[in-house]
PDB file of N, CA and C in Angstrom:
ATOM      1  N   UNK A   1      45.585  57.196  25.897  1.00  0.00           N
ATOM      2  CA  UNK A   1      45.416  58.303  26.822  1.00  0.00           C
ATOM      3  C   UNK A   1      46.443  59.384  26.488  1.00  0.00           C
ATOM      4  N   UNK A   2      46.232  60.626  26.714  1.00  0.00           N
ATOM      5  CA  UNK A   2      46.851  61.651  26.524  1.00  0.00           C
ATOM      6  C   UNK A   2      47.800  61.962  27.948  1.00  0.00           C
ATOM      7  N   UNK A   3      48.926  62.194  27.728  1.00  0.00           N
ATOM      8  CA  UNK A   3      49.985  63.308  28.640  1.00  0.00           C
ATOM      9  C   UNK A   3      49.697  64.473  28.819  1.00  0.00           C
ATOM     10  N   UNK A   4      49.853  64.923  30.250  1.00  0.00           N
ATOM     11  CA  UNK A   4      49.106  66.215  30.500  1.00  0.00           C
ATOM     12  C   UNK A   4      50.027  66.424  31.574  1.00  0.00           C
ATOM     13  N   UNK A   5      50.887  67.730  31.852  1.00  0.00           N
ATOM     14  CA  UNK A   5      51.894  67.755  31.965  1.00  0.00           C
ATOM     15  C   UNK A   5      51.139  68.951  33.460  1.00  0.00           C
ATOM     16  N   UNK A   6      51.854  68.988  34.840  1.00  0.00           N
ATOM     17  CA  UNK A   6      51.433  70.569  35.771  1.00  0.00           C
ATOM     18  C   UNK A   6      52.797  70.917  36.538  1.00  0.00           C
ATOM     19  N   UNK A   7      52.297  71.422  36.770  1.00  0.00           N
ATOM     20  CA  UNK A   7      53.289  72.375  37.861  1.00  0.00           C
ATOM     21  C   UNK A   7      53.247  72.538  39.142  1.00  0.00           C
ATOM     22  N   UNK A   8      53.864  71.591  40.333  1.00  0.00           N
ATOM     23  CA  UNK A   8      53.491  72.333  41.648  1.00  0.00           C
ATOM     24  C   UNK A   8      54.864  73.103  42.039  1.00  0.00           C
ATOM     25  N   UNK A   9      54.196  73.953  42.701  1.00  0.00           N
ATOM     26  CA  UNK A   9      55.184  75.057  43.102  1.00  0.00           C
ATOM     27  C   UNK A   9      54.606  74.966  44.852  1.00  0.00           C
ATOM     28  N   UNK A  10      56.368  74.657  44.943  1.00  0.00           N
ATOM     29  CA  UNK A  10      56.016  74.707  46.617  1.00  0.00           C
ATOM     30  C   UNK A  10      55.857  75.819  47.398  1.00  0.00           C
ATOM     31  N   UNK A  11      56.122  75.873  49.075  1.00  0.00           N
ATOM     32  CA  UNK A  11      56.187  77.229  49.855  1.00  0.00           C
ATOM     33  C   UNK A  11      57.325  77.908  49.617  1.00  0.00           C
ATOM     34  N   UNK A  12      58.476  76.942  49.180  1.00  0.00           N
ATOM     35  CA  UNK A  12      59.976  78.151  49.433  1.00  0.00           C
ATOM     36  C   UNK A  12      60.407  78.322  47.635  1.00  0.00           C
ATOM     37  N   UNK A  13      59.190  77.921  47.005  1.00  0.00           N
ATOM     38  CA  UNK A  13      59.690  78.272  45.721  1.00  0.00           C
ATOM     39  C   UNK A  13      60.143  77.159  44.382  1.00  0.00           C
ATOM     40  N   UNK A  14      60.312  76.405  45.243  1.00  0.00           N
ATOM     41  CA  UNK A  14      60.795  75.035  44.199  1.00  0.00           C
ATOM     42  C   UNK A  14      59.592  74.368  43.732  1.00  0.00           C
ATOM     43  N   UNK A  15      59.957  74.588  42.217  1.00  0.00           N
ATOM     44  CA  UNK A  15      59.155  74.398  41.324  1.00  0.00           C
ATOM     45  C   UNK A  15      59.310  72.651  40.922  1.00  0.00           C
ATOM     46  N   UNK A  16      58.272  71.536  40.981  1.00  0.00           N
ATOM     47  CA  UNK A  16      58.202  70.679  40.429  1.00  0.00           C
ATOM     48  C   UNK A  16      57.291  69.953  39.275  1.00  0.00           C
ATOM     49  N   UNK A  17      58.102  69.468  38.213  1.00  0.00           N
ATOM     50  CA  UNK A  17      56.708  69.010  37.013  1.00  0.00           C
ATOM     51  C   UNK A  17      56.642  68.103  37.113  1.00  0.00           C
ATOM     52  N   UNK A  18      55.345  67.665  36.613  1.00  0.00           N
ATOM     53  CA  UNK A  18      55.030  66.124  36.926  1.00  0.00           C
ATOM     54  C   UNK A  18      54.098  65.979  35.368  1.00  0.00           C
ATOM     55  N   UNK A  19      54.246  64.868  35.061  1.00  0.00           N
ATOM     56  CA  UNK A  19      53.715  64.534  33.789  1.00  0.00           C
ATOM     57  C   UNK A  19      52.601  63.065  34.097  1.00  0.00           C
ATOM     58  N   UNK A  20      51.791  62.868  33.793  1.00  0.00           N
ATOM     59  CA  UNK A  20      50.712  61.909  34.066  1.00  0.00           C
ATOM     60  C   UNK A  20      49.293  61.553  33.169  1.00  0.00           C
ATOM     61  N   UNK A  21      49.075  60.552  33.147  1.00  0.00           N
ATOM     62  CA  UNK A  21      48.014  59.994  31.791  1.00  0.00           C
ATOM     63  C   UNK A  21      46.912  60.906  32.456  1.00  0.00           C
ATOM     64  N   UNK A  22      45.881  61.804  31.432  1.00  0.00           N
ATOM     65  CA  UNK A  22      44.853  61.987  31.794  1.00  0.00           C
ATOM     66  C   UNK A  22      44.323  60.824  32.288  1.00  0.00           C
ATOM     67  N   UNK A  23      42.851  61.105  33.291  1.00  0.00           N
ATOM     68  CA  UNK A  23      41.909  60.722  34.150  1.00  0.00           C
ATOM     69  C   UNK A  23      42.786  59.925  35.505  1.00  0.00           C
ATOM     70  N   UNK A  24      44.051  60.215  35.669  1.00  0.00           N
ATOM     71  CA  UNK A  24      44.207  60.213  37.628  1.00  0.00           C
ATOM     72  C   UNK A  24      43.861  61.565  37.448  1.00  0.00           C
ATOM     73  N   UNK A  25      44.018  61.561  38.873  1.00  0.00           N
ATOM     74  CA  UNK A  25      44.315  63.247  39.366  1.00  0.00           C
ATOM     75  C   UNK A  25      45.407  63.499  40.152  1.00  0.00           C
ATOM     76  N   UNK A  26      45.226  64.971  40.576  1.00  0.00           N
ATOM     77  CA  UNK A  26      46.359  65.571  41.061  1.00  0.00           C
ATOM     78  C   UNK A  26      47.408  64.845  42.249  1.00  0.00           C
ATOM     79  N   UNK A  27      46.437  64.783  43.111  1.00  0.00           N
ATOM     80  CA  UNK A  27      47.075  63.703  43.907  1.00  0.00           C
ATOM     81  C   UNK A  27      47.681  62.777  43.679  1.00  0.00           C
ATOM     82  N   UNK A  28      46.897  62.100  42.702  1.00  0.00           N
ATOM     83  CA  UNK A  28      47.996  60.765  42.434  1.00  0.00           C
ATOM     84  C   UNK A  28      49.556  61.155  41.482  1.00  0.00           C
ATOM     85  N   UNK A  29      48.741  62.296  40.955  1.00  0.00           N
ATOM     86  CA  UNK A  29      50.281  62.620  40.050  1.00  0.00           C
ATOM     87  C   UNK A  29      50.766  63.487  41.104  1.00  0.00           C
ATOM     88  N   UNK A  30      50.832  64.222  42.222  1.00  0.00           N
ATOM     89  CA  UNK A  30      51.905  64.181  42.781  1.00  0.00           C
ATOM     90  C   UNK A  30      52.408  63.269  43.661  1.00  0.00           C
ATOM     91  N   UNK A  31      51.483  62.551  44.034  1.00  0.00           N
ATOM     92  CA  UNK A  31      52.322  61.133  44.583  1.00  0.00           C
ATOM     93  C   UNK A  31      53.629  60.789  43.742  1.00  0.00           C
ATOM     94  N   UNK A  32      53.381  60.273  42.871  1.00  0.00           N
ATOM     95  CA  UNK A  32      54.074  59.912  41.577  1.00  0.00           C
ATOM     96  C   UNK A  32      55.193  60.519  41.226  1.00  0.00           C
ATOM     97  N   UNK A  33      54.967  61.938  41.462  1.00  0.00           N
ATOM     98  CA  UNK A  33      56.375  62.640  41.212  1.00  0.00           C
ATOM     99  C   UNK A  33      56.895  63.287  42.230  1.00  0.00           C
ATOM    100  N   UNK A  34      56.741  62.378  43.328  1.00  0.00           N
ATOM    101  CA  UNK A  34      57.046  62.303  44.817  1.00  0.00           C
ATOM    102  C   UNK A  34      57.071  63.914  45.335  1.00  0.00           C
ATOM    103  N   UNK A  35      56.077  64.623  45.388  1.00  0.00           N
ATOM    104  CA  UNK A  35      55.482  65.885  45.821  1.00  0.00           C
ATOM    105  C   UNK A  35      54.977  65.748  47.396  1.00  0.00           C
ATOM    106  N   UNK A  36      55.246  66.618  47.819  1.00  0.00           N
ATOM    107  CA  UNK A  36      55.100  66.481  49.661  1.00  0.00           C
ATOM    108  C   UNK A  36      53.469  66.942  49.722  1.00  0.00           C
ATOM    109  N   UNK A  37      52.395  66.020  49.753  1.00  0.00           N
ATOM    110  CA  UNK A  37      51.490  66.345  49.908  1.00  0.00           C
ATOM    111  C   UNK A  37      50.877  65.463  50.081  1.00  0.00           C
ATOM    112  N   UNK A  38      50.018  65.416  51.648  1.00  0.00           N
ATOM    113  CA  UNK A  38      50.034  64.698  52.078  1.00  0.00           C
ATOM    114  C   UNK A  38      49.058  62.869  51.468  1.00  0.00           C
ATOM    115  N   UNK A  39      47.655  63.859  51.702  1.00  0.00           N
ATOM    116  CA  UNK A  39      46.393  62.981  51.372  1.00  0.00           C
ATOM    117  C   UNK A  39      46.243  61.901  52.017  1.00  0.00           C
ATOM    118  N   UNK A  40      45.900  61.949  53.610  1.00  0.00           N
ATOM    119  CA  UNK A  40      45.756  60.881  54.375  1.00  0.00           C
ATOM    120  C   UNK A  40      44.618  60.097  54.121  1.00  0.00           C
ATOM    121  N   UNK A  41      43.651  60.656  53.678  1.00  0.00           N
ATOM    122  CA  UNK A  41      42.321  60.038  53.156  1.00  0.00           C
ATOM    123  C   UNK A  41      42.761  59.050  52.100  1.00  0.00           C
ATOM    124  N   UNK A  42      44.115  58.905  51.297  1.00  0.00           N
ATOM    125  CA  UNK A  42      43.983  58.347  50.495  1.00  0.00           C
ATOM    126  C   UNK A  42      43.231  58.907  49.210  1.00  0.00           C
ATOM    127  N   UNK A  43      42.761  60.027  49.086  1.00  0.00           N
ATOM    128  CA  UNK A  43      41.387  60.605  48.415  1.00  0.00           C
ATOM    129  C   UNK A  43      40.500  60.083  48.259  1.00  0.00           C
ATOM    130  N   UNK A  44      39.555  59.841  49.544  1.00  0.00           N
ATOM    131  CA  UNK A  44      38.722  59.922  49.732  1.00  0.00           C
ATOM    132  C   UNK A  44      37.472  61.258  49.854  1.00  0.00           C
ATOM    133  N   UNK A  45      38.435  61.951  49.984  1.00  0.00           N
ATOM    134  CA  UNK A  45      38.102  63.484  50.179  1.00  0.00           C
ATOM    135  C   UNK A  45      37.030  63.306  51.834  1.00  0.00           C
ATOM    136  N   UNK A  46      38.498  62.717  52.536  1.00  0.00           N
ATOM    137  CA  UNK A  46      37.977  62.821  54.216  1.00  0.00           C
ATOM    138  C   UNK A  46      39.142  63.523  54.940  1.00  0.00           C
ATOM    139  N   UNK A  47      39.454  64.395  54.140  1.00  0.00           N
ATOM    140  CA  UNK A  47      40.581  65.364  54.973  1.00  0.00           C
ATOM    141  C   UNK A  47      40.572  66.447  54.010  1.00  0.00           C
ATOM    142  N   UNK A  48      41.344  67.356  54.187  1.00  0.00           N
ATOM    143  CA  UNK A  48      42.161  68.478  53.826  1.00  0.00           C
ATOM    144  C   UNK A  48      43.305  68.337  53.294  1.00  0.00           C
ATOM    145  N   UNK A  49      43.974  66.895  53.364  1.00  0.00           N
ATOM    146  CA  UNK A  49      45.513  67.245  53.487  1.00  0.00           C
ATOM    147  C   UNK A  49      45.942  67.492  51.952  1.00  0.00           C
ATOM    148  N   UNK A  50      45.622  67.500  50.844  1.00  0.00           N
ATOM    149  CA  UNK A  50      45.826  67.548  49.314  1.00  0.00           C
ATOM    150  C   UNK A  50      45.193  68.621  49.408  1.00  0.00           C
ATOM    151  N   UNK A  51      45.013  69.620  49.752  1.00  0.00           N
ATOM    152  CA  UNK A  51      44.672  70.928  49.612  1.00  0.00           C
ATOM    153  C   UNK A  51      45.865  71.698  48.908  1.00  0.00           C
ATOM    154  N   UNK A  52      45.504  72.261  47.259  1.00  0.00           N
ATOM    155  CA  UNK A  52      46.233  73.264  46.491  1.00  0.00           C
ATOM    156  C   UNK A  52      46.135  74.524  46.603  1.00  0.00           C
ATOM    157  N   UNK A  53      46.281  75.501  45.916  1.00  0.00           N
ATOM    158  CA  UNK A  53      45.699  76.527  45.273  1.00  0.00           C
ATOM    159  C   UNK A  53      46.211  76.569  43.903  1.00  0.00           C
ATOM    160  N   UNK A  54      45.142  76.469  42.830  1.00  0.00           N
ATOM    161  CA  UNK A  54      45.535  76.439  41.685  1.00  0.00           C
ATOM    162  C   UNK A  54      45.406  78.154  40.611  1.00  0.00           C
ATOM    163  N   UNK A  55      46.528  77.840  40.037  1.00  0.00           N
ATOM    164  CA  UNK A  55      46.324  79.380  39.244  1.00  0.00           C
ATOM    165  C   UNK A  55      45.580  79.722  38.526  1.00  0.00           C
ATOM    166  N   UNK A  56      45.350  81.421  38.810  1.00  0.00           N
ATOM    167  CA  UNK A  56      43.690  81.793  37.815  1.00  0.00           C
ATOM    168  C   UNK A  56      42.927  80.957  36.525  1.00  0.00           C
ATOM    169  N   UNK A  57      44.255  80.840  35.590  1.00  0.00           N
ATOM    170  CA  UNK A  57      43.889  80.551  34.557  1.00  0.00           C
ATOM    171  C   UNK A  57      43.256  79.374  34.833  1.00  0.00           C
ATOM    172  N   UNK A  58      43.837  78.665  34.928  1.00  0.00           N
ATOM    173  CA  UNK A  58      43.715  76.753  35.321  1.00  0.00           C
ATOM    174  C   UNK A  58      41.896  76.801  35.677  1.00  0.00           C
ATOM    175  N   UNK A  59      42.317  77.626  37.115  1.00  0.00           N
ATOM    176  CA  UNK A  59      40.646  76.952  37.765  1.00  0.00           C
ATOM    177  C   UNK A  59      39.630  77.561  36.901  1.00  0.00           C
ATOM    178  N   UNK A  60      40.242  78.565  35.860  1.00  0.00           N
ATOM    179  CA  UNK A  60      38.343  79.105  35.623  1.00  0.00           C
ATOM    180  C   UNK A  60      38.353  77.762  34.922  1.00  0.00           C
ATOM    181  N   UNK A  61      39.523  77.029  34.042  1.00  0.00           N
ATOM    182  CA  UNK A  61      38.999  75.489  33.439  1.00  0.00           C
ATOM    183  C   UNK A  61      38.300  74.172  34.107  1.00  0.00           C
ATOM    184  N   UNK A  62      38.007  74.604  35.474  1.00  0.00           N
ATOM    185  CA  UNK A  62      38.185  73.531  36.035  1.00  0.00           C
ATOM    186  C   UNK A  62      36.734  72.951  36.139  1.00  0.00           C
ATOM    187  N   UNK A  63      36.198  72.126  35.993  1.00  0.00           N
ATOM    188  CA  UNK A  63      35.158  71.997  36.959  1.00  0.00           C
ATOM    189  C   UNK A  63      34.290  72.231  38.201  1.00  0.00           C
ATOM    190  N   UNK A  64      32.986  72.960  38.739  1.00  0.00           N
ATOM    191  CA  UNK A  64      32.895  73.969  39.983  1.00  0.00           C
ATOM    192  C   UNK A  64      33.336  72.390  41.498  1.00  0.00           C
ATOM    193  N   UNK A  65      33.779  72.934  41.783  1.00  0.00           N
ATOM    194  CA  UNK A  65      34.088  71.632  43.176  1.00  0.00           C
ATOM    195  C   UNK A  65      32.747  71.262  43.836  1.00  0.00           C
ATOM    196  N   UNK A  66      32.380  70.457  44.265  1.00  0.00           N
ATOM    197  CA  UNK A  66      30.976  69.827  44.586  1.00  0.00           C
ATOM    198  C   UNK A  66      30.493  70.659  46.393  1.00  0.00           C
ATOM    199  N   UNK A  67      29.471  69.999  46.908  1.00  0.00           N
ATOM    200  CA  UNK A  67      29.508  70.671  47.961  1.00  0.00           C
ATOM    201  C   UNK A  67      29.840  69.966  49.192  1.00  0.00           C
ATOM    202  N   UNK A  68      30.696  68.544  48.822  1.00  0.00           N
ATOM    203  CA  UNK A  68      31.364  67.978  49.918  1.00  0.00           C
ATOM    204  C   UNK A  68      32.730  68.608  49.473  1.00  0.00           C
ATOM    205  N   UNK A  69      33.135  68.871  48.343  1.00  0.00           N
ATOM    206  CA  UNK A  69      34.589  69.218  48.621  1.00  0.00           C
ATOM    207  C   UNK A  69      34.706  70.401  49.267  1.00  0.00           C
ATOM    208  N   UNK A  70      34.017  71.473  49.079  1.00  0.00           N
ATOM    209  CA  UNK A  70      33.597  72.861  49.883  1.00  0.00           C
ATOM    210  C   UNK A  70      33.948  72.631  51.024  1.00  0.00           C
ATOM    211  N   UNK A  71      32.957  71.695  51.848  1.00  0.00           N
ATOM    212  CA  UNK A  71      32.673  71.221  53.325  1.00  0.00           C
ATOM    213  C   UNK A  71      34.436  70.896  53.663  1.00  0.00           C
ATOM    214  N   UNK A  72      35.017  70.346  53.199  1.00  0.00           N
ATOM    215  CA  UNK A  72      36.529  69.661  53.402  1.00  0.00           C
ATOM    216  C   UNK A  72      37.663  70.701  53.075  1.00  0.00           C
ATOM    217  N   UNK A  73      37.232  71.946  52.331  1.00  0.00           N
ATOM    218  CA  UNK A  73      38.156  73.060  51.659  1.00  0.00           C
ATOM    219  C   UNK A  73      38.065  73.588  53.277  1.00  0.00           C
ATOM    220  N   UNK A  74      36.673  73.742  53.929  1.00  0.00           N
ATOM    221  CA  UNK A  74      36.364  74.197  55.023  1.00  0.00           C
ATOM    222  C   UNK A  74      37.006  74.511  56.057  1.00  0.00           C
ATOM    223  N   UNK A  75      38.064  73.294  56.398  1.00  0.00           N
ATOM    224  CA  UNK A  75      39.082  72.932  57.246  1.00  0.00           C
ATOM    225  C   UNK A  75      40.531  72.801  56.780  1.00  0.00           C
ATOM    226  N   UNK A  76      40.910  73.293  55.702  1.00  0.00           N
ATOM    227  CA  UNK A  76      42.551  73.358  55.279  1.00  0.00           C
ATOM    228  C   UNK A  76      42.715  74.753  55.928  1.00  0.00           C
ATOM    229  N   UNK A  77      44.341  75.016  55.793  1.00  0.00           N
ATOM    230  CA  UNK A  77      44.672  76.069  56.584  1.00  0.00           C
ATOM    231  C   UNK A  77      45.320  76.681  54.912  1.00  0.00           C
ATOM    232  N   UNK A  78      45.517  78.148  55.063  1.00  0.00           N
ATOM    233  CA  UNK A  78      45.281  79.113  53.997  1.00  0.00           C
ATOM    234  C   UNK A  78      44.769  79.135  52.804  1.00  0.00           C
ATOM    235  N   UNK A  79      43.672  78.956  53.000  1.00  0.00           N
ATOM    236  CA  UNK A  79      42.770  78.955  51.714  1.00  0.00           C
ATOM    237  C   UNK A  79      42.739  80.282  51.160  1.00  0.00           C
ATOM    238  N   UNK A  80      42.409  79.908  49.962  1.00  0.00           N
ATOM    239  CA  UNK A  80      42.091  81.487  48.895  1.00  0.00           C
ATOM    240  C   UNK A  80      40.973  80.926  47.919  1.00  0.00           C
ATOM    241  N   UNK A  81      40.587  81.912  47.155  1.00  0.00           N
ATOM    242  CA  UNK A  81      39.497  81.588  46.309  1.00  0.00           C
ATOM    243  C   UNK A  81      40.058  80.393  45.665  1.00  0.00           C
ATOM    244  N   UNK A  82      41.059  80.161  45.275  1.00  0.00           N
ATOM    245  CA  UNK A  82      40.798  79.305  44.001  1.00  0.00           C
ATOM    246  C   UNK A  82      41.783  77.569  44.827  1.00  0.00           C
ATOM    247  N   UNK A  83      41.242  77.738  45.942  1.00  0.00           N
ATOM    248  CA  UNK A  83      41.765  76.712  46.503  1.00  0.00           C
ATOM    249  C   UNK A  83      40.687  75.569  46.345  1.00  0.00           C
ATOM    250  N   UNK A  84      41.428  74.022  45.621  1.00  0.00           N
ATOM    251  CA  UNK A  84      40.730  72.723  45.799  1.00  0.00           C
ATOM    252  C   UNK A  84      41.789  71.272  46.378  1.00  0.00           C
ATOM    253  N   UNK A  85      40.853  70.410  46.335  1.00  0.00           N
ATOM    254  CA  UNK A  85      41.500  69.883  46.627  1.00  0.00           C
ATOM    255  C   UNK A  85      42.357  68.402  45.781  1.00  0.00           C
ATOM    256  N   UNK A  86      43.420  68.408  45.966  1.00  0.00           N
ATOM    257  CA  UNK A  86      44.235  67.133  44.768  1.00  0.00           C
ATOM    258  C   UNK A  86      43.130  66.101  44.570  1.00  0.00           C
ATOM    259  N   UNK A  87      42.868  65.728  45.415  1.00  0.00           N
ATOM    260  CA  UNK A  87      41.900  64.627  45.172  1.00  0.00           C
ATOM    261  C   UNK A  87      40.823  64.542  44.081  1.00  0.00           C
ATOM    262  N   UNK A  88      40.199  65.704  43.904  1.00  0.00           N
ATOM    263  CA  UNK A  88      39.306  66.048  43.664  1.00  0.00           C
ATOM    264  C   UNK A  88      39.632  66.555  42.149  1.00  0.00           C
ATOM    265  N   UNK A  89      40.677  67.147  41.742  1.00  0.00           N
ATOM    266  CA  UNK A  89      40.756  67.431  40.430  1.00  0.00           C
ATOM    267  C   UNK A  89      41.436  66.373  39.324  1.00  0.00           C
ATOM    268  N   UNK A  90      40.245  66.028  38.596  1.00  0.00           N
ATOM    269  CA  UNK A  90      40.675  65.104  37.972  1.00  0.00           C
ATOM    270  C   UNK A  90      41.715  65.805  36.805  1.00  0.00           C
ATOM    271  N   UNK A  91      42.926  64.838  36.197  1.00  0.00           N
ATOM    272  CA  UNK A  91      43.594  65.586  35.457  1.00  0.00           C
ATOM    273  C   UNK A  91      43.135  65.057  34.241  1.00  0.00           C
ATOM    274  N   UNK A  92      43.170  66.146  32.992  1.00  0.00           N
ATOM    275  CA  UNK A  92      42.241  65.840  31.742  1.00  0.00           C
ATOM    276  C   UNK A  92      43.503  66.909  30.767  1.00  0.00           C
ATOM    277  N   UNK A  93      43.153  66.711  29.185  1.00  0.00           N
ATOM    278  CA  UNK A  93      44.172  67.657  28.373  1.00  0.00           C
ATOM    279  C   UNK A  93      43.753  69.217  29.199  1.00  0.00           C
ATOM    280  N   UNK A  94      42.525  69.251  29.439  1.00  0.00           N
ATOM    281  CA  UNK A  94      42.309  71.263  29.520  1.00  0.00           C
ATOM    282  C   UNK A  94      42.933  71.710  30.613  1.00  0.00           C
ATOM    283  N   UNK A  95      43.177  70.883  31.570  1.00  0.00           N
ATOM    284  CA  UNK A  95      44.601  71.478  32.373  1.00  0.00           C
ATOM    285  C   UNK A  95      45.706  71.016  31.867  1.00  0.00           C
ATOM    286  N   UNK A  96      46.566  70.819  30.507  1.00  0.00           N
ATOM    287  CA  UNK A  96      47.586  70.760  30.725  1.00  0.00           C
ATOM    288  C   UNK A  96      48.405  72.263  31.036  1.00  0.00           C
ATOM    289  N   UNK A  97      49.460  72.151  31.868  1.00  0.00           N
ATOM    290  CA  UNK A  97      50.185  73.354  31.814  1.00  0.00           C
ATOM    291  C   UNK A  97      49.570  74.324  33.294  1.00  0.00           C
ATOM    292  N   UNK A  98      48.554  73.438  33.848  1.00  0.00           N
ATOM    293  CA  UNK A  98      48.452  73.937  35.267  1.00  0.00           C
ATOM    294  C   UNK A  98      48.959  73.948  36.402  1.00  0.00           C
ATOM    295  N   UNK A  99      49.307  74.985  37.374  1.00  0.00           N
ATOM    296  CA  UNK A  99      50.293  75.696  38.023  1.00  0.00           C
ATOM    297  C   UNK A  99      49.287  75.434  39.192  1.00  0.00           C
ATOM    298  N   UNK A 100      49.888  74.752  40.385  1.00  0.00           N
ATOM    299  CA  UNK A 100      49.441  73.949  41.730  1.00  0.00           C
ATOM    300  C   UNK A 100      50.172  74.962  42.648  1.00  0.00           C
ATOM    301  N   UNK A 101      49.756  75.436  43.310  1.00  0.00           N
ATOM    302  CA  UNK A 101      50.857  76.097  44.767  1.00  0.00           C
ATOM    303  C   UNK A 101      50.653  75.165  46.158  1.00  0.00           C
ATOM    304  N   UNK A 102      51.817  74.649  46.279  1.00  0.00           N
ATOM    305  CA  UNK A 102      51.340  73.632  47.699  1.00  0.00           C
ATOM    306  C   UNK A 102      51.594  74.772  48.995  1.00  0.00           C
ATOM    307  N   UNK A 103      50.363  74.754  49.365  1.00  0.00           N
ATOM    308  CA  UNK A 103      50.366  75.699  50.978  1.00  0.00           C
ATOM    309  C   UNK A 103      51.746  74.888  51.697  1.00  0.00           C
ATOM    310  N   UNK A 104      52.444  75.645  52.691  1.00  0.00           N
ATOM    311  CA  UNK A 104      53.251  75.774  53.527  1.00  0.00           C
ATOM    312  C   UNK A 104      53.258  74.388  54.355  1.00  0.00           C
ATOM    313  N   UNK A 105      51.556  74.179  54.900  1.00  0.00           N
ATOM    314  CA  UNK A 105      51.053  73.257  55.957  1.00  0.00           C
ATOM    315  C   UNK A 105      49.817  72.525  55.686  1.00  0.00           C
ATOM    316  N   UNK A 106      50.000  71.439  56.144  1.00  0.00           N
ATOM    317  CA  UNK A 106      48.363  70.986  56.111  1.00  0.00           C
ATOM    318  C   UNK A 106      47.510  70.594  57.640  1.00  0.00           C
ATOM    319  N   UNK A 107      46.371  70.790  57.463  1.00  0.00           N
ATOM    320  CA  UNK A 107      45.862  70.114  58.967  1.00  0.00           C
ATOM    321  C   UNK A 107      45.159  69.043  58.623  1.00  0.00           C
ATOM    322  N   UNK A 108      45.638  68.177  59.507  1.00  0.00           N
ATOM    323  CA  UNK A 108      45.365  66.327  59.142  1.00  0.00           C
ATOM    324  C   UNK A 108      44.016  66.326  60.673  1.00  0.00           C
ATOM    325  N   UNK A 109      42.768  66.232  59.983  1.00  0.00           N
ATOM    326  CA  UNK A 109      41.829  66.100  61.156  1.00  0.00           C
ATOM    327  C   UNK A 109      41.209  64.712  60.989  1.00  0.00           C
ATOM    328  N   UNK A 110      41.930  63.723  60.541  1.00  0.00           N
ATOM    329  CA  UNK A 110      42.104  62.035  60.491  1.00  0.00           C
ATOM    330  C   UNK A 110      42.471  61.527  61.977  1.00  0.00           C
ATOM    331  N   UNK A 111      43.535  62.012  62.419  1.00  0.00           N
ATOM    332  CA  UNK A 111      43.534  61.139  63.736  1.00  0.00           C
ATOM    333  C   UNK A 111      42.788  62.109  64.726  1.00  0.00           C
ATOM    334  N   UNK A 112      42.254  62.825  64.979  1.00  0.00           N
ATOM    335  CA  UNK A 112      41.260  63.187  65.984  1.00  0.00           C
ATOM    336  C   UNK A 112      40.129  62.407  66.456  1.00  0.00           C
TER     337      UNK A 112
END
């Protein structure tokens, strides 16, 4: 397996890299490189809480997000166009060098 190296960049600026075998994804590699995010679903993609925004370049590489992840983008709090979710992006070589912005907050609609 190949090393494929990203970038999350938090709300106040602090930049963290995380390095991880292609085919996890984001989530799990920021689990891994102990990144504050949440993912109560576990990624299942039954929340919001791994909600990114990834940079221009990155997402035009990305794969289009399905129309349950849409439905689940639905309910994160500051979304922008190029917002997905950790769960959901699998990590592969064509993102290496992709730049994650972790929103400020997440809304966890799991225990409701």
């Amino acid at each position: 397996m190949s090393e494929v190296t990203v970038t999350f960049v938090m709300h106040d600026g602090e930049e963290i890299t995380a390095n991880g075998d292609a085919g996890s994804t984001v989530l799990e590699l920021a689990h891994a490189a102990s990144v504050d995010i949440e993912g109560a679903c576990e990624g299942n993609m039954a929340c919001s809480t791994c909600h990114v925004v990834v940079d221009d370049a990155s997402f035009d590489r990305l794969p289009e997000a399905s129309e349950d992840e849409e439905e689940m983008l639905d309910l994160a709090t500051g979304l922008k166009r190029t917002s997905r979710l950790g769960c959901q992006i699998e990590v592969t070589p064509a993102v290496d060098g992709m730049r994650l912005f972790v929103p400020r907050e997440s809304r966890n609609m799991m225990g409701l």
